[in-house]
N, C-alpha and C. Protein backbone atom coordinates (compact mmCIF):
# COMPACT_ATOMS: atom_id res chain seq x y z
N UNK A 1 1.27 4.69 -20.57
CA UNK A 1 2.30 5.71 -20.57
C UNK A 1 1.90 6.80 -19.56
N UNK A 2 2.72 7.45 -18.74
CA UNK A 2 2.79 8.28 -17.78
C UNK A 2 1.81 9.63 -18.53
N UNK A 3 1.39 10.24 -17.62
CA UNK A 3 0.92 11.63 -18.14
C UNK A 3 2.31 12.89 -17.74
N UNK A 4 2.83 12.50 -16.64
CA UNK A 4 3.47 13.43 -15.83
C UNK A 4 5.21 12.63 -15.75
N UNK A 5 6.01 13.26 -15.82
CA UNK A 5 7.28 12.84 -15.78
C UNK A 5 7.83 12.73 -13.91
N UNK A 6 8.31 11.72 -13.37
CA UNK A 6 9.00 11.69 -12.31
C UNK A 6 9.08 13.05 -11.74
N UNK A 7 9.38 13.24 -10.74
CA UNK A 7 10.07 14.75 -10.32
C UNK A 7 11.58 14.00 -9.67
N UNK A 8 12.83 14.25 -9.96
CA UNK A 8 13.95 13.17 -9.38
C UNK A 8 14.36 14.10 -8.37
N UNK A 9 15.02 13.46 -7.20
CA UNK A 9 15.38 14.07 -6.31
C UNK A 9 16.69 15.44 -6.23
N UNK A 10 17.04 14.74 -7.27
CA UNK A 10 18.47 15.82 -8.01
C UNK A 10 16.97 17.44 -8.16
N UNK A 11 16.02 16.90 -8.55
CA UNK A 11 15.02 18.61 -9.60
C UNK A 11 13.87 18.64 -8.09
N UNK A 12 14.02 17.78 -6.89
CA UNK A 12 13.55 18.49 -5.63
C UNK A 12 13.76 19.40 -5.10
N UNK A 13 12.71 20.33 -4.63
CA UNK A 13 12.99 21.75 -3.67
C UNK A 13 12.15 21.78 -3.13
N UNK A 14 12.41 22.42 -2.18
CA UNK A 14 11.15 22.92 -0.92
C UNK A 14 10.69 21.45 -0.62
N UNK A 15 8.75 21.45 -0.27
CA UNK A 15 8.45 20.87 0.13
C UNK A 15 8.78 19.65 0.26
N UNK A 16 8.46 19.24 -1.27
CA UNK A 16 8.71 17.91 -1.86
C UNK A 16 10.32 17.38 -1.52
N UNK A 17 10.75 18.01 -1.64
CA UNK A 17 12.29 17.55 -1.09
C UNK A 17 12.33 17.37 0.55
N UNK A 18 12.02 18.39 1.43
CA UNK A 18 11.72 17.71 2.53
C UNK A 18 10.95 16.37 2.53
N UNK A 19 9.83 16.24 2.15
CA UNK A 19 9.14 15.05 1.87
C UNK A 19 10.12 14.17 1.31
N UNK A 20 11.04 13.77 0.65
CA UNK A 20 11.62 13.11 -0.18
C UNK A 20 12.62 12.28 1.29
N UNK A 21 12.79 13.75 1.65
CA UNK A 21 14.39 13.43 2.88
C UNK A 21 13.37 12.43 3.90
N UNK A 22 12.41 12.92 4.46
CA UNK A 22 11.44 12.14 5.50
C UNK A 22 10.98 10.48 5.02
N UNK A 23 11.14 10.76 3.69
CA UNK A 23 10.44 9.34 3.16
C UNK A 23 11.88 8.38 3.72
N UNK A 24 12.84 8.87 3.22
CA UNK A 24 13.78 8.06 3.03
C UNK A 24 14.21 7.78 4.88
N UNK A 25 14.73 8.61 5.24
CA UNK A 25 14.65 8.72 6.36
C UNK A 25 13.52 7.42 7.63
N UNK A 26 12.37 7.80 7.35
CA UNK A 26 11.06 6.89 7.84
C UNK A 26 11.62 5.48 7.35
N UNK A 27 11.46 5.34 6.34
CA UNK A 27 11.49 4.24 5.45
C UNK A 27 13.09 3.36 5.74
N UNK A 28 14.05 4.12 5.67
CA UNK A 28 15.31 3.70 5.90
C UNK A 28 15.88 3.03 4.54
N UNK A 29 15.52 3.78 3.92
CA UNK A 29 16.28 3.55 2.45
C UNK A 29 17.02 5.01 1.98
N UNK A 30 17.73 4.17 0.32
CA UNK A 30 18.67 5.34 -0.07
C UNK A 30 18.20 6.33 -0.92
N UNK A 31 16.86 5.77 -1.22
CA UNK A 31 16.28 5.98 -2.80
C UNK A 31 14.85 6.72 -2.73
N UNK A 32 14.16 7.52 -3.04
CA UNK A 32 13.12 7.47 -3.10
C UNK A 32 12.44 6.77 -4.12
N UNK A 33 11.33 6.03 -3.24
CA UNK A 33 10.42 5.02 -4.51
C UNK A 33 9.76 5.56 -5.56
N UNK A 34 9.76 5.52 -6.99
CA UNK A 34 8.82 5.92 -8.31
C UNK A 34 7.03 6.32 -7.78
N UNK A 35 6.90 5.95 -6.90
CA UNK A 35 5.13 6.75 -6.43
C UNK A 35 5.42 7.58 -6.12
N UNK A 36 6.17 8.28 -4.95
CA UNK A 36 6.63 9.29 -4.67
C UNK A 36 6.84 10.42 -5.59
N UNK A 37 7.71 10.11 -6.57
CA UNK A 37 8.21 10.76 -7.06
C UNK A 37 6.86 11.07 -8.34
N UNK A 38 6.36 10.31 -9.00
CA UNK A 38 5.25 10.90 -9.82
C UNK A 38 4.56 11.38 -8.97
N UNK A 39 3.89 11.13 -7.64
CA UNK A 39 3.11 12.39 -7.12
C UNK A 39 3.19 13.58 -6.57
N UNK A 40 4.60 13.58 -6.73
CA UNK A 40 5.71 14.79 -6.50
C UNK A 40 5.17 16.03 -7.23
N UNK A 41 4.47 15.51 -8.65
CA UNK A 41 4.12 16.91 -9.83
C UNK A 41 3.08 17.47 -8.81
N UNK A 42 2.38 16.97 -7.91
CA UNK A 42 1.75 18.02 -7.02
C UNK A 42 1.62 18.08 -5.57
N UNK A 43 2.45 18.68 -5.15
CA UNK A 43 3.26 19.06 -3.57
C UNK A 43 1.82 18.55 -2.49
N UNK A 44 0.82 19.03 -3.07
CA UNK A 44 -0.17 18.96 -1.96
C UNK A 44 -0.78 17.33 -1.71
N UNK A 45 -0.93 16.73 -2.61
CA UNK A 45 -1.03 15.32 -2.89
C UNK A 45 0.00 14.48 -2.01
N UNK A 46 1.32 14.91 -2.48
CA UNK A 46 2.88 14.21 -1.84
C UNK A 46 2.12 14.18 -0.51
N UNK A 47 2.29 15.62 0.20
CA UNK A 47 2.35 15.90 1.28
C UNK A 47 0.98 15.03 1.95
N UNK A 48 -0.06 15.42 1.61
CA UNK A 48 -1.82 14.47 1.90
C UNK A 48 -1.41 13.12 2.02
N UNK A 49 -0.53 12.51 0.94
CA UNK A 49 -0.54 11.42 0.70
C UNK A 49 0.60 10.49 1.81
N UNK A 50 1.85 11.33 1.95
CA UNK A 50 2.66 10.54 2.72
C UNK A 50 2.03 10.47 4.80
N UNK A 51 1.71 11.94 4.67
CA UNK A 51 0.98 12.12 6.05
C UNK A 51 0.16 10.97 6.47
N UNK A 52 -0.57 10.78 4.87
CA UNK A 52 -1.95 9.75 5.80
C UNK A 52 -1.40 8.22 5.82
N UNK A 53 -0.17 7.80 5.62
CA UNK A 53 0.35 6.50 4.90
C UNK A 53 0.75 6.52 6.77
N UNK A 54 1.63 7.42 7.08
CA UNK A 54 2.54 7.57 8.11
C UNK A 54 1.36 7.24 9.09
N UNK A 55 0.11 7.83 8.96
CA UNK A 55 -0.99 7.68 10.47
C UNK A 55 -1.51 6.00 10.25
N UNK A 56 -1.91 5.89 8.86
CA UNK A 56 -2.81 4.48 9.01
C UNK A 56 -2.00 3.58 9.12
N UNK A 57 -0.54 3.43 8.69
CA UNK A 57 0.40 2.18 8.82
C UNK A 57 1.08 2.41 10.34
N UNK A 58 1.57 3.50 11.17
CA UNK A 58 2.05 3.20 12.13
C UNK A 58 1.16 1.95 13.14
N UNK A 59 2.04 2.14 14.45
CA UNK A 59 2.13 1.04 15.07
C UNK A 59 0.58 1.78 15.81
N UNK A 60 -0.34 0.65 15.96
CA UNK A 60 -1.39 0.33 16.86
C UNK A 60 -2.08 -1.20 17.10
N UNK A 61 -3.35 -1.09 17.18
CA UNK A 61 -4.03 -2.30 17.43
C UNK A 61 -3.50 -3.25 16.68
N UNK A 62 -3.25 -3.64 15.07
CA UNK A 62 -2.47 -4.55 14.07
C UNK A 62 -1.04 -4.10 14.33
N UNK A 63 -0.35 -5.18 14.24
CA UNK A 63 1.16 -4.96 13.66
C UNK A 63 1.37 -4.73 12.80
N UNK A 64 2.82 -4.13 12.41
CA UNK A 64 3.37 -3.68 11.10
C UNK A 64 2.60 -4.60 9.69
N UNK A 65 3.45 -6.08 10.34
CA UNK A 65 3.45 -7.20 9.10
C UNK A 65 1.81 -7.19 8.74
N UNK A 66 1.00 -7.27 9.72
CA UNK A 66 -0.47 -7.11 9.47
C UNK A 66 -1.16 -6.52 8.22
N UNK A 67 -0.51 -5.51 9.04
CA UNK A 67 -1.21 -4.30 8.14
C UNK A 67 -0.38 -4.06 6.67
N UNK A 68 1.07 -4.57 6.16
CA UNK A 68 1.25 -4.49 4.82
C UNK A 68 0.42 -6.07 4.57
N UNK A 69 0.56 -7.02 5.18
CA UNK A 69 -0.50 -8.01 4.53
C UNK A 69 -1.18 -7.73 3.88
N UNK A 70 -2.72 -6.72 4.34
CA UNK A 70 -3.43 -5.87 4.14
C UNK A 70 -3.35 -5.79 3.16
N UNK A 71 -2.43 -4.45 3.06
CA UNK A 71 -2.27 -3.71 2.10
C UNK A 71 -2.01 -4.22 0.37
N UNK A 72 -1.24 -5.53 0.99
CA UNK A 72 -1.16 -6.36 -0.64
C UNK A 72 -2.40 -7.16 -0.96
N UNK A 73 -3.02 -7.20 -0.07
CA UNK A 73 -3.85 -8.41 -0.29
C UNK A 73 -4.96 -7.24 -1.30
N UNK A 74 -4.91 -6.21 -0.90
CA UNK A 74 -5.99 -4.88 -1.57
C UNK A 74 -5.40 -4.85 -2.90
N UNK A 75 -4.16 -4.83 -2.41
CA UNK A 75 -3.49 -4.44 -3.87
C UNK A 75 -3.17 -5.31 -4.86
N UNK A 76 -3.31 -6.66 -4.20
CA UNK A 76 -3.92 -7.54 -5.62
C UNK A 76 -5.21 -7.44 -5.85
N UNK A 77 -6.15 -7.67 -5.13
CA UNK A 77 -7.27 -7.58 -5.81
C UNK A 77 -7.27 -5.94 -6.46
N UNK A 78 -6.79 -5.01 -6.18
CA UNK A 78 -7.47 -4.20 -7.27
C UNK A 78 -6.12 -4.05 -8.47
N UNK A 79 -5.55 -5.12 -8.31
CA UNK A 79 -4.14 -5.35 -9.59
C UNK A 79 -3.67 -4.12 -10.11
N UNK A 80 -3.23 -3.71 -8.95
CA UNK A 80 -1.73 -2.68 -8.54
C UNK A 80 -0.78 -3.11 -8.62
N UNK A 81 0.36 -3.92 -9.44
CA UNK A 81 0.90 -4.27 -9.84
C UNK A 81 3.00 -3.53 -8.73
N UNK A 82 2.21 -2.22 -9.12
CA UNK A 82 3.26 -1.58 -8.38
C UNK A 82 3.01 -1.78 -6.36
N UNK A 83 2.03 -1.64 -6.24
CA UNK A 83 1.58 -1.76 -4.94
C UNK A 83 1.86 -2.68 -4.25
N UNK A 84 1.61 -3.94 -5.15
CA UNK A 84 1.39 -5.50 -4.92
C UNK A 84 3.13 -5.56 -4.49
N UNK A 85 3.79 -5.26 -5.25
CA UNK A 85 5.39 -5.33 -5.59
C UNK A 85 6.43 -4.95 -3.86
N UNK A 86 5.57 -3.48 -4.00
CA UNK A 86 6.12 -2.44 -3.18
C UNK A 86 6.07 -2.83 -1.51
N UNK A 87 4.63 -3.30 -1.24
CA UNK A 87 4.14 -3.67 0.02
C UNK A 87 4.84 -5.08 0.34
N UNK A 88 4.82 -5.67 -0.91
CA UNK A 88 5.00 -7.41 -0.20
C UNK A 88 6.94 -6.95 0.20
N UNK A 89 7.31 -6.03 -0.81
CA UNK A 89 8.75 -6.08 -0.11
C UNK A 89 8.32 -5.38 0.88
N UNK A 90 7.85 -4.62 1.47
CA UNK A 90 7.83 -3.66 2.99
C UNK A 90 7.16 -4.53 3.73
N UNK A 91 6.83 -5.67 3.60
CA UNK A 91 6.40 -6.67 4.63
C UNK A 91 7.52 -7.55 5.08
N UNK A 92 7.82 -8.08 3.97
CA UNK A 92 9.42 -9.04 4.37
C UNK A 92 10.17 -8.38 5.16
N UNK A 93 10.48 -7.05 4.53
CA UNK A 93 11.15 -6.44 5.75
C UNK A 93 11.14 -5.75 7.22
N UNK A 94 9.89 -5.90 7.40
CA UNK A 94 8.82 -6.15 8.51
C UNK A 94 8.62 -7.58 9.37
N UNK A 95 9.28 -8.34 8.55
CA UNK A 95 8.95 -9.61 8.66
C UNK A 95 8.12 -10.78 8.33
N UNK A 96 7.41 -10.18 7.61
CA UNK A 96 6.32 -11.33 6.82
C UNK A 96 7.28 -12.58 6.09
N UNK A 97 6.72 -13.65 6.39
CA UNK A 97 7.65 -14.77 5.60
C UNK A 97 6.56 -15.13 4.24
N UNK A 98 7.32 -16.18 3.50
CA UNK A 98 6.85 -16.67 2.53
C UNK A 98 5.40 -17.52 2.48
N UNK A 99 5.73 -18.19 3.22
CA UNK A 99 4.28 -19.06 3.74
C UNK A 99 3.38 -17.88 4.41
N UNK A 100 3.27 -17.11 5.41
CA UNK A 100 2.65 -15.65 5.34
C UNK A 100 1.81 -15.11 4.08
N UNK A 101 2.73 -14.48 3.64
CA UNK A 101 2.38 -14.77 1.96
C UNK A 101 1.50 -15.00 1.27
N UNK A 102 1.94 -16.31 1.25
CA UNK A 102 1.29 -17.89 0.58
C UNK A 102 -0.23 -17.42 0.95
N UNK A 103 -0.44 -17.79 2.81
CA UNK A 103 -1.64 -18.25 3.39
C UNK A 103 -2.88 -17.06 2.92
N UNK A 104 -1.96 -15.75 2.84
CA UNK A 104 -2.51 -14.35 2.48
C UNK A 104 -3.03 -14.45 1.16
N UNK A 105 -2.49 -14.68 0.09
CA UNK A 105 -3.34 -14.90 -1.07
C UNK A 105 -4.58 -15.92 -0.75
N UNK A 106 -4.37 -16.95 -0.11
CA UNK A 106 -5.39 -18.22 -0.34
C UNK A 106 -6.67 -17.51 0.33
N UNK A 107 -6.45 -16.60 1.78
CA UNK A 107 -7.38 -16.18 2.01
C UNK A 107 -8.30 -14.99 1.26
N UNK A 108 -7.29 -14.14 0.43
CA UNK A 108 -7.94 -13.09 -0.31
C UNK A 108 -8.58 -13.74 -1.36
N UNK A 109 -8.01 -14.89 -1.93
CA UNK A 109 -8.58 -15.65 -2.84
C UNK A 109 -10.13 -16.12 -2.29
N UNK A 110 -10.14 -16.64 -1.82
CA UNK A 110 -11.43 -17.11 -1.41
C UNK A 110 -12.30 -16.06 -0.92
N UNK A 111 -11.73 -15.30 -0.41
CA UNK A 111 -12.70 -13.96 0.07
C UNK A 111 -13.33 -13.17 -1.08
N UNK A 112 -12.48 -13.23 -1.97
CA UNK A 112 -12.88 -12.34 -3.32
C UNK A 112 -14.02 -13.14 -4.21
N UNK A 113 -13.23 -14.62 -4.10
CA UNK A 113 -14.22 -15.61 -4.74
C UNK A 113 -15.61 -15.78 -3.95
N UNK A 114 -15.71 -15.92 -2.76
CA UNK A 114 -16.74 -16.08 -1.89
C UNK A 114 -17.86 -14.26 -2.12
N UNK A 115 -17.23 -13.35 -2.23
CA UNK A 115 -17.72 -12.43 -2.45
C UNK A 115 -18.92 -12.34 -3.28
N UNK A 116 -18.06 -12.22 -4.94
CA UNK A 116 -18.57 -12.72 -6.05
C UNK A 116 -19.87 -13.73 -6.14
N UNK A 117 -19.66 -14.37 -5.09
CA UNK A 117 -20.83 -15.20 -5.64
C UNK A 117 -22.13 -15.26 -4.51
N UNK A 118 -21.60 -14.21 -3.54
CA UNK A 118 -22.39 -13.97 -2.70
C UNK A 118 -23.61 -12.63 -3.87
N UNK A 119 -22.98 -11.67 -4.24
CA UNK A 119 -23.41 -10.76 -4.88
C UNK A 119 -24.27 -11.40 -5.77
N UNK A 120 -23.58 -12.31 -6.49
CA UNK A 120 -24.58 -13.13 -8.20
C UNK A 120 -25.29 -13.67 -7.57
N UNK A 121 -25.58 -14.13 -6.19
CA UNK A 121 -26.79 -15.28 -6.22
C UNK A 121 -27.39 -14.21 -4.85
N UNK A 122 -27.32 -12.74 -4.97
CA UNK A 122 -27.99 -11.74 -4.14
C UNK A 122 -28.14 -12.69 -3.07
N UNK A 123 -27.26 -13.25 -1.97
CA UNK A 123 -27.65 -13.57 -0.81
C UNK A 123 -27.70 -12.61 0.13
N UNK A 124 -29.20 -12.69 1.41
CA UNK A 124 -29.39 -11.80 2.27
C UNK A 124 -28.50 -12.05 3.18
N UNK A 125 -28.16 -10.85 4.37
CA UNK A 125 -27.16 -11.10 5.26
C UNK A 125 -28.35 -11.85 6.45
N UNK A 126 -27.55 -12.26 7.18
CA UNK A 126 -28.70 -13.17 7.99
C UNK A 126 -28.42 -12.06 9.27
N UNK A 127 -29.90 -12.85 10.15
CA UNK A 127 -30.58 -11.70 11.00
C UNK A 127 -28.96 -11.66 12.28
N UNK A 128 -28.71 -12.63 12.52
CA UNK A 128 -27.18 -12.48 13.60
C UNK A 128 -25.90 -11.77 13.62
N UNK A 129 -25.65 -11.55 11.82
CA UNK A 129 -24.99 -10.28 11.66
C UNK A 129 -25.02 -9.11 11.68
N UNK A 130 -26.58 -8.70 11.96
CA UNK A 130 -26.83 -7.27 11.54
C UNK A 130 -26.75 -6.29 13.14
């Protein structure tokens, strides 16, 4: 259960409402998304939070689709449920296809799994990586 109630765009002012208009705006939707809006209860967060989304996801060295790949592939492993949800649609519409996707779990899968068992059986990194 929530600690903090939504802030809805109808009970936006000031900052957060600019923020609200920019999201939608950036984003090219009608709605502002439910993260937004719970981190709305504190203006400085919104604001920290959408700023740094806007620098690390724009366009550079990775592409768009890349980088929400990324972003879901994090957000399953740390089972963000909302994240997982949110990103894989902002990828499709980016362009990520299904098989994309697909190939993206198999690799986080194994990466996570390969991890794990790197840690339990304390393997050293070898001298060519370092």
């Amino acid at each position: 259960m929530p600690i903090f109630k939504p802030i809805s765009e109808n009970n936006a002012s000031g900052k957060v409402k600019e923020i609200f208009e920019e999201i939608k705006r950036v984003r090219k939707i009608t709605e502002v998304p439910n993260f937004w809006k719970y981190i709305a209860n504190n203006p400085e967060t919104l604001e920290r939070t959408w700023n740094s989304l806007k620098q690390v996801m724009k366009a550079g060295a990775l592409d768009a689709v890349t980088k929400e790949l990324i972003y879901v592939a994090v957000s399953m492993t740390n089972s963000c449920e909302y994240c997982t949800k949110s990103h894989t649609f902002a990828a499709k519409k980016k362009g990520a296809t299904d098989e994309m996707i697909k190939e993206m779990i198999d690799v986080m899968g194994i990466a996570n799994q390969n991890n794990k068992l790197v840690e339990a059986y304390g393997v050293e990194v070898d001298q060519i990586y370092k």
